[in-house]
Protein backbone atom coordinates (compact mmCIF):
# COMPACT_ATOMS: atom_id res chain seq x y z
CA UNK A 1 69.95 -14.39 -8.02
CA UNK A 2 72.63 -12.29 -9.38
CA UNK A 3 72.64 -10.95 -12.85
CA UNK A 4 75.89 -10.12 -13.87
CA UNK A 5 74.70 -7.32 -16.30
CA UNK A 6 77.15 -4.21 -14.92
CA UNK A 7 80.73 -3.90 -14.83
CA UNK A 8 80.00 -4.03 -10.96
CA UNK A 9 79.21 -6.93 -10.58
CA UNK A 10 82.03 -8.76 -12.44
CA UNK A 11 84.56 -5.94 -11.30
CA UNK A 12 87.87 -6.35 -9.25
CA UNK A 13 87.44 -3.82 -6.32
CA UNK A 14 90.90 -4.46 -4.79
CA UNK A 15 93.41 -3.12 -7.87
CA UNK A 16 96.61 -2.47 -7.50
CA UNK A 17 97.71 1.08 -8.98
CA UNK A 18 100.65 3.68 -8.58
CA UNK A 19 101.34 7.38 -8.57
CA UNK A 20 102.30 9.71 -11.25
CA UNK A 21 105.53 9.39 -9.21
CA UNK A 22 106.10 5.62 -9.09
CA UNK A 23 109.76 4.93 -10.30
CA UNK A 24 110.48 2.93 -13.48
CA UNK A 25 112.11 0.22 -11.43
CA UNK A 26 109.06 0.44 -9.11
CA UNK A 27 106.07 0.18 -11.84
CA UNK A 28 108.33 -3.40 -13.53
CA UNK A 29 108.30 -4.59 -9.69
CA UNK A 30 104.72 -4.48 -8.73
CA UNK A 31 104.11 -6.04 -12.64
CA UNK A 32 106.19 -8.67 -11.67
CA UNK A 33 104.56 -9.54 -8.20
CA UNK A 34 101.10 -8.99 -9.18
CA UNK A 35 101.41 -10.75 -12.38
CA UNK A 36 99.89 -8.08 -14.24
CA UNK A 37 100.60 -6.51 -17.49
CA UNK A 38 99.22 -3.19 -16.71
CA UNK A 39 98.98 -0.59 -14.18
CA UNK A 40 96.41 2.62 -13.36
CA UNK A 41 98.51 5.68 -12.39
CA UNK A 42 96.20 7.72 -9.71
CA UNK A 43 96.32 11.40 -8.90
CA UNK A 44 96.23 12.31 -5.33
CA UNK A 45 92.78 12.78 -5.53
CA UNK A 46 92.43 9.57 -6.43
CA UNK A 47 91.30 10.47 -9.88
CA UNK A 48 92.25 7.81 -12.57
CA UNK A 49 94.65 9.73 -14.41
CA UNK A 50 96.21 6.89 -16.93
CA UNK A 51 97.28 3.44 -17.35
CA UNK A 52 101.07 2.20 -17.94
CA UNK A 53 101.68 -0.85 -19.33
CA UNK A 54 104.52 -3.24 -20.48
CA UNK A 55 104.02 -1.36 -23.97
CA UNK A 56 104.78 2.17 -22.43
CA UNK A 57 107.65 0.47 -20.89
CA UNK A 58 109.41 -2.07 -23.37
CA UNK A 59 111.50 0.73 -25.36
CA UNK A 60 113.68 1.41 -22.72
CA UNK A 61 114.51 -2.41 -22.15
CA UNK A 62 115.11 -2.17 -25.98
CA UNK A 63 117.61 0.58 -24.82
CA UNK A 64 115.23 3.30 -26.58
CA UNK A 65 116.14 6.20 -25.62
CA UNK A 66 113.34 7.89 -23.80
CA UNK A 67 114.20 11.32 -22.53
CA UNK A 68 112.78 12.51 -18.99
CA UNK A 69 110.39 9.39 -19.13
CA UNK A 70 111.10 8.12 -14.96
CA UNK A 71 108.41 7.68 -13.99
CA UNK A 72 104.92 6.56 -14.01
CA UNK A 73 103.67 10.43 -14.71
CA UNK A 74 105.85 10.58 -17.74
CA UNK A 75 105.33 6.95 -18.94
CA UNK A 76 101.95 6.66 -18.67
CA UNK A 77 99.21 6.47 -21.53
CA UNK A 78 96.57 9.36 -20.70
CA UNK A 79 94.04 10.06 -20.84
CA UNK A 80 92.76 6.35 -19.48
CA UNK A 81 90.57 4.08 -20.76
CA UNK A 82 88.00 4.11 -18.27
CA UNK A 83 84.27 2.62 -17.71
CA UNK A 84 82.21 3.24 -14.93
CA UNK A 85 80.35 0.93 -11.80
CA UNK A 86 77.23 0.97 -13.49
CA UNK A 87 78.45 0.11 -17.25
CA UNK A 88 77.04 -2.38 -19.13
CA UNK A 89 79.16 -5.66 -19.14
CA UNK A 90 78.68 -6.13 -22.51
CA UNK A 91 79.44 -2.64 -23.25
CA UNK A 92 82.47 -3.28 -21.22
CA UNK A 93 83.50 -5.98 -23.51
CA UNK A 94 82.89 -4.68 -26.48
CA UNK A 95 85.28 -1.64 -25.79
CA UNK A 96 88.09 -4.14 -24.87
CA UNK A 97 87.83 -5.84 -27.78
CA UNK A 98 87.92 -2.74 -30.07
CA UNK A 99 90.80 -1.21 -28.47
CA UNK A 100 92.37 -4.73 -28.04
CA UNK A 101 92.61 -3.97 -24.42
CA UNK A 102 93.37 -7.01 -21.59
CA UNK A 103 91.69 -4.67 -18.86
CA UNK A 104 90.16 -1.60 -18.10
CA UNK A 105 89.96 0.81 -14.69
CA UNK A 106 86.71 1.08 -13.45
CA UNK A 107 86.06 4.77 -12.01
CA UNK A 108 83.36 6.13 -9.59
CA UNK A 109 80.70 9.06 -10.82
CA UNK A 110 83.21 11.59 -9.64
CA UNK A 111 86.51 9.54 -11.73
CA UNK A 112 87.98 8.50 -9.15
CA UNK A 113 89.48 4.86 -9.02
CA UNK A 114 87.34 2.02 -7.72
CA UNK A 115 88.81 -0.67 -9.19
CA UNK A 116 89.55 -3.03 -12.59
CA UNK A 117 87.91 -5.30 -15.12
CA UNK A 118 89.84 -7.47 -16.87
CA UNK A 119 88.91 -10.27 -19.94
CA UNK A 120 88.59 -13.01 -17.51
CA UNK A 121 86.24 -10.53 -15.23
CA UNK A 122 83.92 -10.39 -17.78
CA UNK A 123 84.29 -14.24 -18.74
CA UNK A 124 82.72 -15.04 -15.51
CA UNK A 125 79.13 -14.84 -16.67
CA UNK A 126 80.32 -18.19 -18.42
CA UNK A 127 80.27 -20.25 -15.18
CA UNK A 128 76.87 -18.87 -14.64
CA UNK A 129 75.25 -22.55 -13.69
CA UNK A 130 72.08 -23.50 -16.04
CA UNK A 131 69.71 -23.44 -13.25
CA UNK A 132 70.47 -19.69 -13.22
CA UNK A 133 70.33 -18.98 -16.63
CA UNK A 134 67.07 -21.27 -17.17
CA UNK A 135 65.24 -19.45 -14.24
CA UNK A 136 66.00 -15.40 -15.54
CA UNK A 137 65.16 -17.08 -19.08
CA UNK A 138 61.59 -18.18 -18.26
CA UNK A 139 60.99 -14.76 -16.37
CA UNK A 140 62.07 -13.24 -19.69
CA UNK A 141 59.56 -15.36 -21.34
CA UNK A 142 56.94 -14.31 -19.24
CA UNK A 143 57.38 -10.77 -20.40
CA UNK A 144 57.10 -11.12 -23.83
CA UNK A 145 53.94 -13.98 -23.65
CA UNK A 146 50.45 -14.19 -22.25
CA UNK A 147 50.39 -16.99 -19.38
CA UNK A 148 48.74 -19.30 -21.58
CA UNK A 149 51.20 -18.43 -24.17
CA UNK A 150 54.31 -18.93 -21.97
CA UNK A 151 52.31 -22.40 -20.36
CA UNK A 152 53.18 -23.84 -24.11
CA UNK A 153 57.12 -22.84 -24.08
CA UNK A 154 59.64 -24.97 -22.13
CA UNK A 155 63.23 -23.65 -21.78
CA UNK A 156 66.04 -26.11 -21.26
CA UNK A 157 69.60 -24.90 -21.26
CA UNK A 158 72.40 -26.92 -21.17
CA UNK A 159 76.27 -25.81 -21.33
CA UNK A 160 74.92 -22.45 -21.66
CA UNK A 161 73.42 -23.36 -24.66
CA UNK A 162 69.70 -22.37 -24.34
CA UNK A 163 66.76 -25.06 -26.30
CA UNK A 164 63.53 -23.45 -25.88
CA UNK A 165 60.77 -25.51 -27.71
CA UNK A 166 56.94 -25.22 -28.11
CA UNK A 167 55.14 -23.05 -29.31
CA UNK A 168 54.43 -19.26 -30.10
CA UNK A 169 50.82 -18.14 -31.31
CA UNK A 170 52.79 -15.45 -33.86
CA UNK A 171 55.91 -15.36 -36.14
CA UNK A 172 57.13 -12.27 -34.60
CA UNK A 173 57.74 -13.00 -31.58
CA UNK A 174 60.45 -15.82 -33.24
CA UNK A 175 62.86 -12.98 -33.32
CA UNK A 176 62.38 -11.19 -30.23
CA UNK A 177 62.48 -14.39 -27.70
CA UNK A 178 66.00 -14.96 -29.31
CA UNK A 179 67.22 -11.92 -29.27
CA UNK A 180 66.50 -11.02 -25.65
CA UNK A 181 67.53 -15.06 -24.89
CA UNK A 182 70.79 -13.82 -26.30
CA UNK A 183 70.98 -11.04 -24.22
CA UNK A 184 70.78 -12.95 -21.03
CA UNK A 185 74.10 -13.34 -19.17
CA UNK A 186 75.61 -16.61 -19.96
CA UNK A 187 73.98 -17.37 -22.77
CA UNK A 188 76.32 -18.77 -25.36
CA UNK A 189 73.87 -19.93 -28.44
CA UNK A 190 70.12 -20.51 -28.89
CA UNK A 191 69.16 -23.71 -30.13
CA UNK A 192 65.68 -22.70 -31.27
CA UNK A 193 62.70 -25.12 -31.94
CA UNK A 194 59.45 -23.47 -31.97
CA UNK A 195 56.52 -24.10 -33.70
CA UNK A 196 54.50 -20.89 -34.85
CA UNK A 197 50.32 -21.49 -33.84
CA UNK A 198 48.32 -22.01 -31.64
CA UNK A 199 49.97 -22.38 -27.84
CA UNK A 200 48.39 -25.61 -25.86
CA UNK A 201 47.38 -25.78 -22.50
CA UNK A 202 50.27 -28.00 -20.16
């Protein structure tokens, strides 16, 4: 069963990218026929050395005047944006949505490109089935509760929305199944109905 918790596992491995040489006319092409908004410019090492997008390129449609700005090198936004294999998803997403970014390149230990993550990359944890989400929940559950204790919770989820109901021998506990419920990939609300006592035998 796969988790979905690191930018690898959501990622885009084939990405399409250009050198710090690429040609104006060159970088609008492969926009065009990859219907993408944004580009990584590479080093010849590979290394991820910035990003150029339809922003870096608009003023000179506008007929800016942009002087010795050719090509991707001189265009580009630097340094990039980057996250690594191994980065959280959520992490992932929560830098995209403070930089208002659509995607981001994902880089190797050493910086070198490995591929992207875009929005809808991450918004894949959202067709994570319920089966899926229902199993990793009651292993969750299982953590945080005595078997006897986790005998008397039931987990349903349905849409993504999780329903656990029962009951939990202490009022603590109340926050910390729903905050690690929320933490599990595709996850999109807890519906909580637990009764705080003693857990019965099922």
């Amino acid at each position: 069963m796969k988790r979905l918790r690191t930018v690898n596992d959501v990622m885009t491995h084939a990405v399409i990218s250009v050198d710090r040489g690429a040609a104006f006319k060159d970088i609008v092409e492969s926009m065009r026929q990859w219907r993408i908004s944004a580009l990584p410019v590479v080093a010849d090492d590979g290394w991820a050395a910035g990003v150029v997008s339809e922003a870096d390129l608009l003023p000179k449609a506008q007929g800016v005047d942009v002087p010795r700005a050719v090509t991707a090198g001189q265009l580009m936004t630097a340094p990039a944006v980057t996250v690594t294999r191994d980065a959280a998803r959520a992490g992932a997403a929560r830098l995209m949505a403070r930089d208002n970014l659509k995607r981001l390149a994902v880089v190797d230990g050493d910086g070198r490109l490995a591929g992207g993550v875009s929005r809808g990359d991450l918004l894949k944890v959202c067709l994570r089935s319920d089966e899926d989400i229902a199993e990793e929940l009651r292993e969750v559950v299982m953590a945080h509760l005595t078997p006897d204790e986790s005998a008397a919770v039931r987990v349903h989820v349905s849409n993504g929305v999780v329903h656990p109901d029962g009951s939990i021998p202490d009022a603590s506990l109340f926050d910390v199944l729903v905050r690690v419920a929320r933490g599990v990939p595709g996850v999109v609300d807890v519906a909580v109905r637990l009764d705080v006592g003693s857990p019965t035998r099922r």
